[in-house]
C-alpha atoms as a PDB file:
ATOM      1  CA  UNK A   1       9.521  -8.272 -16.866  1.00  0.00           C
ATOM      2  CA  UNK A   2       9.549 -10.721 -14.192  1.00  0.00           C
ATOM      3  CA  UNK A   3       9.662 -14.969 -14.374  1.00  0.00           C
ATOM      4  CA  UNK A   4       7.017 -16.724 -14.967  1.00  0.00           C
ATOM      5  CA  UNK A   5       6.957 -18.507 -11.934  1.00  0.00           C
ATOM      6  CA  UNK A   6       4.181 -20.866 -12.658  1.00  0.00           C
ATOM      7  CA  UNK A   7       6.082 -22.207 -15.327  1.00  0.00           C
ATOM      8  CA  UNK A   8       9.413 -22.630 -13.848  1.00  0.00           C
ATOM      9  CA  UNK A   9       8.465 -24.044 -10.308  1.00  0.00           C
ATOM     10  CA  UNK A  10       6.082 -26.532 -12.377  1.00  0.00           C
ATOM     11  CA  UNK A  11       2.782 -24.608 -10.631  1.00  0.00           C
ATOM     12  CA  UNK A  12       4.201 -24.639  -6.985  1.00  0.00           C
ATOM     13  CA  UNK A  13       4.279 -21.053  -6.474  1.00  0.00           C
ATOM     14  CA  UNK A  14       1.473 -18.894  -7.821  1.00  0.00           C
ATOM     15  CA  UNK A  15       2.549 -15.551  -8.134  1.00  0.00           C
ATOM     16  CA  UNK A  16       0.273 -13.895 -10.823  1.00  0.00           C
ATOM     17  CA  UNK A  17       1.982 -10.797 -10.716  1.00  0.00           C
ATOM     18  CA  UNK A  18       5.152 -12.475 -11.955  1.00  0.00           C
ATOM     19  CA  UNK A  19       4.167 -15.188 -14.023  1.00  0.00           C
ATOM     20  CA  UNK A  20       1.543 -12.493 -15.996  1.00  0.00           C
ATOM     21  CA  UNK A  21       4.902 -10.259 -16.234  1.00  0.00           C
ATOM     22  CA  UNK A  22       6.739 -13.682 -17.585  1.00  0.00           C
ATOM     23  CA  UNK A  23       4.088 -14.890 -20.329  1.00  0.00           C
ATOM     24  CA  UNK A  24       4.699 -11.295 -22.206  1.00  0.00           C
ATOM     25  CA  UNK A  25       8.745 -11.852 -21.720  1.00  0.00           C
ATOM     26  CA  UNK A  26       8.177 -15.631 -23.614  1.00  0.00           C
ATOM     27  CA  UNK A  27       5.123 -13.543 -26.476  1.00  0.00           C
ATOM     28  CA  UNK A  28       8.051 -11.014 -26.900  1.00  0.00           C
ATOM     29  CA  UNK A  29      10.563 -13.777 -27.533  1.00  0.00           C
ATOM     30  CA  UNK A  30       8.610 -15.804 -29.596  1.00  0.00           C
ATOM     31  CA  UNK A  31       7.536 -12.848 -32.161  1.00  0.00           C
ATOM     32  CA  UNK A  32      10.726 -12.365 -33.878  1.00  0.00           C
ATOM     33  CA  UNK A  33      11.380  -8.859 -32.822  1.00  0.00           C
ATOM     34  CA  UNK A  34      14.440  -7.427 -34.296  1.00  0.00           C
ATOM     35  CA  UNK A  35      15.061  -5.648 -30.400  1.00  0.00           C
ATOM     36  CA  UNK A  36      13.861  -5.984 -27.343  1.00  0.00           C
ATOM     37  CA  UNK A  37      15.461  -6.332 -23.697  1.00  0.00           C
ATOM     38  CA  UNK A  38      13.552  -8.309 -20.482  1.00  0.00           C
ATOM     39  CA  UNK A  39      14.229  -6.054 -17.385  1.00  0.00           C
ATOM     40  CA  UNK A  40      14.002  -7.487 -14.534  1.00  0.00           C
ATOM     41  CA  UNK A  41      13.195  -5.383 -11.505  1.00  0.00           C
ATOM     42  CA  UNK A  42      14.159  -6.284  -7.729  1.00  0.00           C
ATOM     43  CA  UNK A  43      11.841  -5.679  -4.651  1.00  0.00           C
ATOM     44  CA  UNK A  44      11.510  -1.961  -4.966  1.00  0.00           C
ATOM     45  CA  UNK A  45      13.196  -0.525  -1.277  1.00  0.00           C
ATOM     46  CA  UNK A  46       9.823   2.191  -0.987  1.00  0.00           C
ATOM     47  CA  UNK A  47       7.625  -1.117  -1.237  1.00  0.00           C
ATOM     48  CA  UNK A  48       9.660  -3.098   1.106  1.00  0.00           C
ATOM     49  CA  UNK A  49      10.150  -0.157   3.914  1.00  0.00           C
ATOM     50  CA  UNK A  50       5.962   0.088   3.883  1.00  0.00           C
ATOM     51  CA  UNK A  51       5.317  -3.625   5.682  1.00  0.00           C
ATOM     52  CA  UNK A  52       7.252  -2.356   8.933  1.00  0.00           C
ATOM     53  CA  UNK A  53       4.762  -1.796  11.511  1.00  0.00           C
ATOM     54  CA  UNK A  54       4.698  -0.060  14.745  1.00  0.00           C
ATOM     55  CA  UNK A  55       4.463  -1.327  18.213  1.00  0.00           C
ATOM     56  CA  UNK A  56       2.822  -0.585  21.243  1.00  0.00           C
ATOM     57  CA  UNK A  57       6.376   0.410  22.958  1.00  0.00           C
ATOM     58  CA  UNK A  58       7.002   2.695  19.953  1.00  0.00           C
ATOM     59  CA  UNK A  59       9.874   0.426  18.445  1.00  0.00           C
ATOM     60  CA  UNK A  60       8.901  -1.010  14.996  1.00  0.00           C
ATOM     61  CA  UNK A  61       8.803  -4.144  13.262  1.00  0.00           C
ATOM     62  CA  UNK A  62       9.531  -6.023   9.898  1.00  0.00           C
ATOM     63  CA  UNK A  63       7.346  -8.999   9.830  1.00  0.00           C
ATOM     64  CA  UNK A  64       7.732 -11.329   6.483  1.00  0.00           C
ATOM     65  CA  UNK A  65       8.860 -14.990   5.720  1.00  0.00           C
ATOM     66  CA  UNK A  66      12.634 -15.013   4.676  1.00  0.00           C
ATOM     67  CA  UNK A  67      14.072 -16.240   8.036  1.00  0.00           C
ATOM     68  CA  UNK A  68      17.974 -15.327   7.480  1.00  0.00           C
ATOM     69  CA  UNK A  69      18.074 -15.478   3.811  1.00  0.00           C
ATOM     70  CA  UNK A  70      18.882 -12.761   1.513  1.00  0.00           C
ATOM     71  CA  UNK A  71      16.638 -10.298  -0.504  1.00  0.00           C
ATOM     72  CA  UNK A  72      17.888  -8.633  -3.573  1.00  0.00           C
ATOM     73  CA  UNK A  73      16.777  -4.390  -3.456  1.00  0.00           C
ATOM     74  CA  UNK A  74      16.383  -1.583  -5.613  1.00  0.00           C
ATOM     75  CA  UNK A  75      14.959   2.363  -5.566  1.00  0.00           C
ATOM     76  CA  UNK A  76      12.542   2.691  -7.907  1.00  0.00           C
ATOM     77  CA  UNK A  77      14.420   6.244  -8.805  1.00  0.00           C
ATOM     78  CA  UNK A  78      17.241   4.142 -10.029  1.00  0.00           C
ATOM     79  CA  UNK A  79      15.305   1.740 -12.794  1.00  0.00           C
ATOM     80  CA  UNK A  80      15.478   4.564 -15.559  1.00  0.00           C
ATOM     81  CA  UNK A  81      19.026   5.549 -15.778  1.00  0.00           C
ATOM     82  CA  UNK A  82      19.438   1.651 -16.226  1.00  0.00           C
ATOM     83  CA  UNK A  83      17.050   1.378 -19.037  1.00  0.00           C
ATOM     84  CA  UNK A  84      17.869   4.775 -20.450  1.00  0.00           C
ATOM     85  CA  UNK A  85      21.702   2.620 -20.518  1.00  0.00           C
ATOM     86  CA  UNK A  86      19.966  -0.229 -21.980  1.00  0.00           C
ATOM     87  CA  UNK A  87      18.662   1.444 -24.629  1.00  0.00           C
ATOM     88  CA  UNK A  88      22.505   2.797 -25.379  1.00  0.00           C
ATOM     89  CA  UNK A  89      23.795  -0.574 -25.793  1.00  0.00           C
ATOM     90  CA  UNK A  90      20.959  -1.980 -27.567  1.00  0.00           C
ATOM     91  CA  UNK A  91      23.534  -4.763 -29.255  1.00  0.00           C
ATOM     92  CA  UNK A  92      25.070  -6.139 -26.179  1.00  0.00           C
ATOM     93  CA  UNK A  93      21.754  -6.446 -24.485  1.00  0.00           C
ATOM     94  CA  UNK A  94      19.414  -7.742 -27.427  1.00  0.00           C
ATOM     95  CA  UNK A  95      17.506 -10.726 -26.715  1.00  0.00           C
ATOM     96  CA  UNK A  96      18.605 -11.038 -23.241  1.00  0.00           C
ATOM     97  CA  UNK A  97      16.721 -10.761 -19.392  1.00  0.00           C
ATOM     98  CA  UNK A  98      18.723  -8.573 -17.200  1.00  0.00           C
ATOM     99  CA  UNK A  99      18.089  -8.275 -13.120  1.00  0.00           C
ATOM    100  CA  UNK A 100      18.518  -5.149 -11.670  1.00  0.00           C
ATOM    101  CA  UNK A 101      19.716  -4.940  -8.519  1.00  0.00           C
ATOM    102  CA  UNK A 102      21.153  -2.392  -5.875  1.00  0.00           C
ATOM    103  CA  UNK A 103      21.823  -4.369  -2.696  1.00  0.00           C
ATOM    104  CA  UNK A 104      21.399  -8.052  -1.967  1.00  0.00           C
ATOM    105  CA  UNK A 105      20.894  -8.091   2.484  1.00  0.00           C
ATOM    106  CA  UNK A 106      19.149  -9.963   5.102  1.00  0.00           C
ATOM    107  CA  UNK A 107      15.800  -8.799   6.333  1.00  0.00           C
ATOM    108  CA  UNK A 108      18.045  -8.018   9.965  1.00  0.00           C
ATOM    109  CA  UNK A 109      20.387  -5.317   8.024  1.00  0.00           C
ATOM    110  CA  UNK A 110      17.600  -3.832   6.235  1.00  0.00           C
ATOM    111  CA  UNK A 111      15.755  -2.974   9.459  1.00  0.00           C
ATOM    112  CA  UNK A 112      19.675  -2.273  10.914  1.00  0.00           C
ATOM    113  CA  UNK A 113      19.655   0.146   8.181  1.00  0.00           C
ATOM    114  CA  UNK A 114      16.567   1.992   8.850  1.00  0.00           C
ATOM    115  CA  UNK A 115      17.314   2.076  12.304  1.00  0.00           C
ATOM    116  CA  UNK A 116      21.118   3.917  11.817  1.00  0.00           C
ATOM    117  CA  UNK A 117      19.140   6.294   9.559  1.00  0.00           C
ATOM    118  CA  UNK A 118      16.065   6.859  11.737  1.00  0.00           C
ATOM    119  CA  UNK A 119      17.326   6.876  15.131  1.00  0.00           C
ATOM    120  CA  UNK A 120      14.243   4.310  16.180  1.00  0.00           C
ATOM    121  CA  UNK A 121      14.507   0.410  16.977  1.00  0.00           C
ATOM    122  CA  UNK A 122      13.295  -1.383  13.584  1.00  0.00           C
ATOM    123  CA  UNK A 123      13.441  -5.035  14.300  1.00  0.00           C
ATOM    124  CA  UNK A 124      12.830  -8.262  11.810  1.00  0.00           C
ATOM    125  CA  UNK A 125      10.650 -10.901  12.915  1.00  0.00           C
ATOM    126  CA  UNK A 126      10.256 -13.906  11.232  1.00  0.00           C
ATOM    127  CA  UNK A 127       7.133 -15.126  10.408  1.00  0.00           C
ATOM    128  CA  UNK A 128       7.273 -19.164   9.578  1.00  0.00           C
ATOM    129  CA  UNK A 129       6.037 -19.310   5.644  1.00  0.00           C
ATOM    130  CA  UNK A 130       2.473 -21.584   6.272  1.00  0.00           C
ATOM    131  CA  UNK A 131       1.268 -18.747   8.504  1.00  0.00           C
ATOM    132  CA  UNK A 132       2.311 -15.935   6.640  1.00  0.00           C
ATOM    133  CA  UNK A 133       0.400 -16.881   3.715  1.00  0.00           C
ATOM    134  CA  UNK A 134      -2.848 -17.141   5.799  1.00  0.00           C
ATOM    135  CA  UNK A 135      -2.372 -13.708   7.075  1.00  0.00           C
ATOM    136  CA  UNK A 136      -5.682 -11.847   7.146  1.00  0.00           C
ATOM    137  CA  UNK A 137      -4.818  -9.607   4.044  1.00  0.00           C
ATOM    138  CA  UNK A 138      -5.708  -9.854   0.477  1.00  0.00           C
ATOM    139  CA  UNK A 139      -1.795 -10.441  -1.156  1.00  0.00           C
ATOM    140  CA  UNK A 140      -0.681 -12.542   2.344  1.00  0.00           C
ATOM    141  CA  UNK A 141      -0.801 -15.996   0.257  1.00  0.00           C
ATOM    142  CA  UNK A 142       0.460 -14.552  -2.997  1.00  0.00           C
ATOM    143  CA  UNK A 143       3.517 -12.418  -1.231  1.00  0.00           C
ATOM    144  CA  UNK A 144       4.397 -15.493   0.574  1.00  0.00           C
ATOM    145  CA  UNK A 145       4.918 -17.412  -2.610  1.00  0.00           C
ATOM    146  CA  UNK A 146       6.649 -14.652  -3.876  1.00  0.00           C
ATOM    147  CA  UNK A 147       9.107 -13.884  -0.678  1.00  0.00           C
ATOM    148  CA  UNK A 148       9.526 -17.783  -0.903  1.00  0.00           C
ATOM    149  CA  UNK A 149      10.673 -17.726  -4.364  1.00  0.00           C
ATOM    150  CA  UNK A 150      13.224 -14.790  -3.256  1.00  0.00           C
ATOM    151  CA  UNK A 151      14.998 -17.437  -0.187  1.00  0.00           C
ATOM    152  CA  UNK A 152      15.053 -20.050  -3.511  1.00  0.00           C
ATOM    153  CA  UNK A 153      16.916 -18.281  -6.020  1.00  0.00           C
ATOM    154  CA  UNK A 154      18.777 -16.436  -3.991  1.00  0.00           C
ATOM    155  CA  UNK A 155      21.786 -14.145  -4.795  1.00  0.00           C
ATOM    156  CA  UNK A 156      21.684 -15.694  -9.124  1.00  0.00           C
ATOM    157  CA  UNK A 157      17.976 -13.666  -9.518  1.00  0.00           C
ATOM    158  CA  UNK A 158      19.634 -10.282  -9.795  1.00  0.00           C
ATOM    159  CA  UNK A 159      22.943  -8.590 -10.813  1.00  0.00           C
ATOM    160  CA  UNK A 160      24.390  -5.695  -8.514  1.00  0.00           C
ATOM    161  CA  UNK A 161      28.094  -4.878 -10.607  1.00  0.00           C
ATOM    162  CA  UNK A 162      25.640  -5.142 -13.730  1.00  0.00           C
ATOM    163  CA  UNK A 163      23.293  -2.656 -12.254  1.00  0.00           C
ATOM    164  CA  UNK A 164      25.813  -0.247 -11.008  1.00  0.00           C
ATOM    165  CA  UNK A 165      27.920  -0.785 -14.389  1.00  0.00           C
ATOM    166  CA  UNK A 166      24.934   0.982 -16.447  1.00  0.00           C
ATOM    167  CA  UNK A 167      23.928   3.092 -13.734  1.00  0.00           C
ATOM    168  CA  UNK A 168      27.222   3.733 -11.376  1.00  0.00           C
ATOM    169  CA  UNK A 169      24.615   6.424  -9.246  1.00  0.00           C
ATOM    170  CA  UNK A 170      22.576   3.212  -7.910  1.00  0.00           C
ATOM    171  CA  UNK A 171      22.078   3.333  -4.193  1.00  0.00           C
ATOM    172  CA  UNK A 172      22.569   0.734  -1.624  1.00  0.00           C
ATOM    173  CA  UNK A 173      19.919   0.269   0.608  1.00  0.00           C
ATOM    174  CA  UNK A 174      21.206   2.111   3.419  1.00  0.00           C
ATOM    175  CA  UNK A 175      22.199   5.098   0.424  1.00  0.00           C
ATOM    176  CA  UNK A 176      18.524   4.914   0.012  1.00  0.00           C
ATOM    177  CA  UNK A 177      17.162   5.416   3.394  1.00  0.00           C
ATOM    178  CA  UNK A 178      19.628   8.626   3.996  1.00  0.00           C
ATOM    179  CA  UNK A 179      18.703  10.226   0.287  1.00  0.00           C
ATOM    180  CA  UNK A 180      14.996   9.561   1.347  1.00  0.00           C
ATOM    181  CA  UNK A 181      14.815  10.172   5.060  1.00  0.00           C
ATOM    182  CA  UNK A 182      11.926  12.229   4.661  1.00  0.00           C
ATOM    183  CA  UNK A 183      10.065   8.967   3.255  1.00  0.00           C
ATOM    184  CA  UNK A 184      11.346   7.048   6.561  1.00  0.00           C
ATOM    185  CA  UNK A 185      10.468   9.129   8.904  1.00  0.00           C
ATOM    186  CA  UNK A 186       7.261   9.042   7.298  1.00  0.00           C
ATOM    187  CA  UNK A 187       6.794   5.252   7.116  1.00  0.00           C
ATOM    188  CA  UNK A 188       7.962   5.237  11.060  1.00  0.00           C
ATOM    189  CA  UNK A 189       5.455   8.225  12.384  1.00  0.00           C
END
């Protein structure tokens, strides 16, 4: 599941992909099921490494609108072993949303990341919100609402010892990169 982020920014940020996510969460909650557990799934790491771009002088670049604020990550290889834990403790977790987290870092260490594990220059650059969202791309407008929601609720939105509590094999992002350097190096060729 995700939030329903229509709902709880009063319609300021339109995120479909969230808020359709956050309208089954409140039909689950409102049916009376005896069990059920909202998971809550961070910016996936392989999603996030796929926006860097590369330059003319060969050096690459992470364009998106979160100036110096935080963004909470996760491998997509480490969701399961969480649920699969989930599933164990069905009683502690009934009813509730959980956030899944495996790192919480600034746009700048994620690219400092994937340059220690590449060997090549991976640089952020921030792009000021207003134009991101007019970015010639289908999702520009709805990814900006959504990156903008990330800078807004911060470090709260997720839960890294909670994560790494049911699944104490979840990777940092750096972790990541050097378990998956062959998907790096791909990205960055």
């Amino acid at each position: 599941g995700l939030e329903n982020l229509k709902k709880t920014t009063n319609g300021r940020l339109k995120v479909p992909h969230f808020s359709a996510k956050g309208r089954v969460e409140e039909y689950i909650a409102s049916q009376g099921f005896p069990a059920y557990t909202n998971i809550r799934i961070s910016a996936y790491a392989e999603s996030l490494i796929s926006f860097v771009k590369k330059n003319e002088d060969g050096t690459f670049t992470l364009s998106l609108n979160m100036a110096d604020a935080k963004i909470h990550v996760i491998s997509s290889q480490d969701c399961g072993p969480v649920v699969a834990a989930v599933f164990d403790k069905q009683r502690e977790f009934n009813g509730k949303a959980i956030g899944l987290s495996g790192d919480f870092i600034t746009l700048d260490e994620f690219t400092a990341a994937m340059s220690r594990v590449s060997g090549t220059t991976v640089k952020y650059q921030h792009i000021p919100n207003e134009i991101f969202k007019k970015l010639p791309f289908p999702a520009a407008h709805e990814l900006g609402e959504m990156f903008e929601y990330y800078v807004e609720a911060g470090e709260a939105l997720r839960d890294i010892e909670l994560t790494k509590r049911l699944n104490p094999d979840t990777l940092s992002f750096e972790e990541f990169l050097v378990k998956n350097k062959d998907l790096l190096m791909k990205v960055l060729s």
